[in-house]
Each structure stands twice: as C-alpha cells, then as structure tokens.
N, C-alpha and C. Protein backbone atom coordinates (compact mmCIF):
# COMPACT_ATOMS: atom_id res chain seq x y z
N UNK A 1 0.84 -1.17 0.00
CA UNK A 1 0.00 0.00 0.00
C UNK A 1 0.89 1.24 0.00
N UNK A 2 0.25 2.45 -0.98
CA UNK A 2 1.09 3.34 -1.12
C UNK A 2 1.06 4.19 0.37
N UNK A 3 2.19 4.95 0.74
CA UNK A 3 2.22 5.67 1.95
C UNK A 3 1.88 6.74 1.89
N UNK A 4 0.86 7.38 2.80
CA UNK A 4 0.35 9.00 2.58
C UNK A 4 1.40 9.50 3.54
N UNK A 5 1.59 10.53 2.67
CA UNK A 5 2.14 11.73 2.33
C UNK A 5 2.00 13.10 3.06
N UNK A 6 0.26 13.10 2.39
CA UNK A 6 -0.28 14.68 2.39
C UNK A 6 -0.88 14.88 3.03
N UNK A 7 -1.16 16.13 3.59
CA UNK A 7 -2.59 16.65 4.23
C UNK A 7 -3.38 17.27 3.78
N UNK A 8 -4.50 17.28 4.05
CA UNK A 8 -5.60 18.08 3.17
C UNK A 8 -6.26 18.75 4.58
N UNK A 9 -6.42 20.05 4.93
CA UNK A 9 -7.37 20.84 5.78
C UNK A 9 -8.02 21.53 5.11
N UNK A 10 -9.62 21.12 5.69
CA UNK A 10 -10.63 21.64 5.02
C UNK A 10 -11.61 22.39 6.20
N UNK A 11 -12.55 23.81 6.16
CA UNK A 11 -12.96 24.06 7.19
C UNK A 11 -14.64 23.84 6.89
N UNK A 12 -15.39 23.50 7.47
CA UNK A 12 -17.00 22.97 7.72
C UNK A 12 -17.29 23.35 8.77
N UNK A 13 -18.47 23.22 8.65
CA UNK A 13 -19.35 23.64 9.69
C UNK A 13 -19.54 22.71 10.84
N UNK A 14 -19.81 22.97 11.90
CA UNK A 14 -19.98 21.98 13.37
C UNK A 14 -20.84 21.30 13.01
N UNK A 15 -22.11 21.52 11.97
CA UNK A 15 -23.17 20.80 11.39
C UNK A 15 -22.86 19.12 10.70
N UNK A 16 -22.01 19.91 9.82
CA UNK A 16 -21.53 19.18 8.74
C UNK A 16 -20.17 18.40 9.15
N UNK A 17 -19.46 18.74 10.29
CA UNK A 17 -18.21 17.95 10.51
C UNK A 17 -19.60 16.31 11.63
N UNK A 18 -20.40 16.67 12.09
CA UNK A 18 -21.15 16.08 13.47
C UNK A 18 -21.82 14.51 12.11
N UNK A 19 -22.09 15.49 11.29
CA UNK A 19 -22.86 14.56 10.11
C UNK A 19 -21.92 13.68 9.73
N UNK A 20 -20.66 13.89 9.46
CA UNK A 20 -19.67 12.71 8.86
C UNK A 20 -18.53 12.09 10.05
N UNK A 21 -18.63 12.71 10.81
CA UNK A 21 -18.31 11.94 12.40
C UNK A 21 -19.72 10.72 12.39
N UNK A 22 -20.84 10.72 12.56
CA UNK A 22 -21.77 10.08 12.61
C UNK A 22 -21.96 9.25 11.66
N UNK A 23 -21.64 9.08 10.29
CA UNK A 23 -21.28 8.35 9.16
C UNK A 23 -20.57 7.49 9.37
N UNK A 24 -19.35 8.01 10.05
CA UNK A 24 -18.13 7.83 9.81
C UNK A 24 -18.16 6.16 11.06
N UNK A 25 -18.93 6.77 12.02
CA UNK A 25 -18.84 5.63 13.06
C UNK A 25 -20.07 4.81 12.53
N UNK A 26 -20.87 5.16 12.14
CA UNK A 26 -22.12 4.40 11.37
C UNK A 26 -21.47 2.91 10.66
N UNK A 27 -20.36 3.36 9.71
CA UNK A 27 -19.22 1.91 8.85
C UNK A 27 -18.36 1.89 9.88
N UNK A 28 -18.02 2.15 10.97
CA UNK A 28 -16.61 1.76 11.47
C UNK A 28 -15.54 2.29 11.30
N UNK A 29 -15.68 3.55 10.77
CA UNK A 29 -14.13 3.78 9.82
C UNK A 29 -13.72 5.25 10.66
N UNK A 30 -12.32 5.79 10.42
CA UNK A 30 -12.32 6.83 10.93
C UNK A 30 -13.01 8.01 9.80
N UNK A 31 -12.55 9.34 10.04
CA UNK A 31 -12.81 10.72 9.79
C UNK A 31 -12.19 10.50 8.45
N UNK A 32 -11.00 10.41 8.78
CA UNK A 32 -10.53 10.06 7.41
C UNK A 32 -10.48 9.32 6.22
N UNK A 33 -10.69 8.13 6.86
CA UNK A 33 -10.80 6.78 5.89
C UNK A 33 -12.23 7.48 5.17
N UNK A 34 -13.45 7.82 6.54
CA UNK A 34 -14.55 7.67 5.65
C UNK A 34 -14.46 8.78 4.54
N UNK A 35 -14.13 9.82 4.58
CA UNK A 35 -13.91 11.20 3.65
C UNK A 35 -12.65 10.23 2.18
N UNK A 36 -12.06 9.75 2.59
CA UNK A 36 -11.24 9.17 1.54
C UNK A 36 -12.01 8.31 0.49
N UNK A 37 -13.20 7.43 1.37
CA UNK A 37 -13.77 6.37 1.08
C UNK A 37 -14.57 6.72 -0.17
N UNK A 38 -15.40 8.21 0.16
CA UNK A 38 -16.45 8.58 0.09
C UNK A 38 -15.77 9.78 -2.02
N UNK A 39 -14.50 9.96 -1.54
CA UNK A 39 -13.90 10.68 -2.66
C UNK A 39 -13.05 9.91 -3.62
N UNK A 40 -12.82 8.55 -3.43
CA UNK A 40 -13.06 7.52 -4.49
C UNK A 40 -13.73 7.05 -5.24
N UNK A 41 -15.14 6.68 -4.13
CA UNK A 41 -16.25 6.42 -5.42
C UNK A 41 -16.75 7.47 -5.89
N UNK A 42 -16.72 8.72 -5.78
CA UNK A 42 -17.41 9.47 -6.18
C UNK A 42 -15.94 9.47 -7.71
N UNK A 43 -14.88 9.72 -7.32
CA UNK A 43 -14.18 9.81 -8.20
C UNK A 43 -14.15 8.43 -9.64
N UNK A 44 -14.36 7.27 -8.74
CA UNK A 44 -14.83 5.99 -9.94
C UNK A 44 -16.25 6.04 -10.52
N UNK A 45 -17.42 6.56 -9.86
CA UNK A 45 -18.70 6.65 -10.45
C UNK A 45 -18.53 8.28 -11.52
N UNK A 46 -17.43 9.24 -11.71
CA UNK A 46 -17.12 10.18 -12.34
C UNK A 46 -16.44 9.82 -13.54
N UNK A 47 -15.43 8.24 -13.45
CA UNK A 47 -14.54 8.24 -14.39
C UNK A 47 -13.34 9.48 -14.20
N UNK A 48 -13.43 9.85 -12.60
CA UNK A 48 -12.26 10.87 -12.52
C UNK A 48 -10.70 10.17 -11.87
N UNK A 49 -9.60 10.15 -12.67
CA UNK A 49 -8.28 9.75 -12.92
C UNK A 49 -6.99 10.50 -12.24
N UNK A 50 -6.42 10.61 -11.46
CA UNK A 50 -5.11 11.17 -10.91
C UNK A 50 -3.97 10.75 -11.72
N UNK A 51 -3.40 11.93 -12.27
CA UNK A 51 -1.98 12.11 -13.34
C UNK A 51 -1.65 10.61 -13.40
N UNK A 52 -1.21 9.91 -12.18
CA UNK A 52 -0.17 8.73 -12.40
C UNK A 52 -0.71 7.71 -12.26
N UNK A 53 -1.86 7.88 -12.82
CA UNK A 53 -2.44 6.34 -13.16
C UNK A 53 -1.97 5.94 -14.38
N UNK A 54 -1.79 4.54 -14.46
CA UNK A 54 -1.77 4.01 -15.97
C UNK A 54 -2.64 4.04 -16.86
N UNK A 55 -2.35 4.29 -17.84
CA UNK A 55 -2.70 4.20 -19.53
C UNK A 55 -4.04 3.09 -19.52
N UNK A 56 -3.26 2.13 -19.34
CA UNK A 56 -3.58 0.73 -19.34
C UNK A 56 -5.13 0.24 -18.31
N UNK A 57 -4.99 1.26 -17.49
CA UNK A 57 -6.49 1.03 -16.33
C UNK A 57 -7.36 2.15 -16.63
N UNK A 58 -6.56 3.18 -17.27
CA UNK A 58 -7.69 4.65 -17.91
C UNK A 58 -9.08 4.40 -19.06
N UNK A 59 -10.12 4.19 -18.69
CA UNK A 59 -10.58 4.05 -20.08
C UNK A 59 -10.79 5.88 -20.86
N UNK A 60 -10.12 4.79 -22.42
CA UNK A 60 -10.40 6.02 -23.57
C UNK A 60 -11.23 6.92 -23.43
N UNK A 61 -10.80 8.25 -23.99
CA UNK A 61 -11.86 9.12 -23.83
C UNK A 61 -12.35 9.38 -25.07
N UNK A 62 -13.27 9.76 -25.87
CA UNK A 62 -14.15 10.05 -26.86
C UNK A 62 -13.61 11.23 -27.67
N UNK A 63 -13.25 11.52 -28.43
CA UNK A 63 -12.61 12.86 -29.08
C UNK A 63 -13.90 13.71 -29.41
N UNK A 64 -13.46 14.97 -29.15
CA UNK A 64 -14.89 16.01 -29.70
C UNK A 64 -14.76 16.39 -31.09
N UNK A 65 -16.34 15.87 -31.59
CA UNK A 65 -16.41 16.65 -32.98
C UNK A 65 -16.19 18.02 -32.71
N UNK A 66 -16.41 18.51 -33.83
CA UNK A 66 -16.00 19.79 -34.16
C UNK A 66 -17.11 20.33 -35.22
C-alpha cells in the first residue's frame, strides 16, 4: 500500500463535521478513511483519474467533434 504523504485541511461547519463523524462511526471507519472512502467512489462513479495512473487502467476518452 502506497504511503500518505499529504494533508488536506478543510474548514465545515460543526453541522456538517457532526454529520460525517456520525457516518463515519455508522461503517466503522475513521474521519478520514470515511472522507477518503467517500472521494473515491465518487471519483470511480465520475470516471475521474489522478496524473499517475496508468494508460492501461484509464478508459479512452471520446474525441470532440468539431
């Protein structure tokens, strides 16, 4: 497994941090995992790709007419 690195700080509301604390223990997972969890699939149900993925696991994209 690749090793993180980075940090990401993000600021929300006491509303909205209480809502994914409550999620978050809902699966078992931490704060993080679940926010990670949650910006994968959204990123695989998007077809959205990070620079250093392979070629080979990217599907083609469609060229625009013109």
């Amino acid at each position: 497994m690749k090793r993180k690195t980075e940090t990401l700080n993000i600021r929300v509301t006491s509303d909205l941090k209480e809502l994914v604390r409550l999620a978050a223990e809902r699966e078992h997972r931490t704060l993080a995992n679940f926010v990670e969890v949650l910006v994968r699939n959204h990123c695989d149900e998007h077809q959205i790709y990070a620079g250093n993925q392979s070629d080979a696991t990217r599907p083609q994209r469609r060229k625009r007419e013109k």
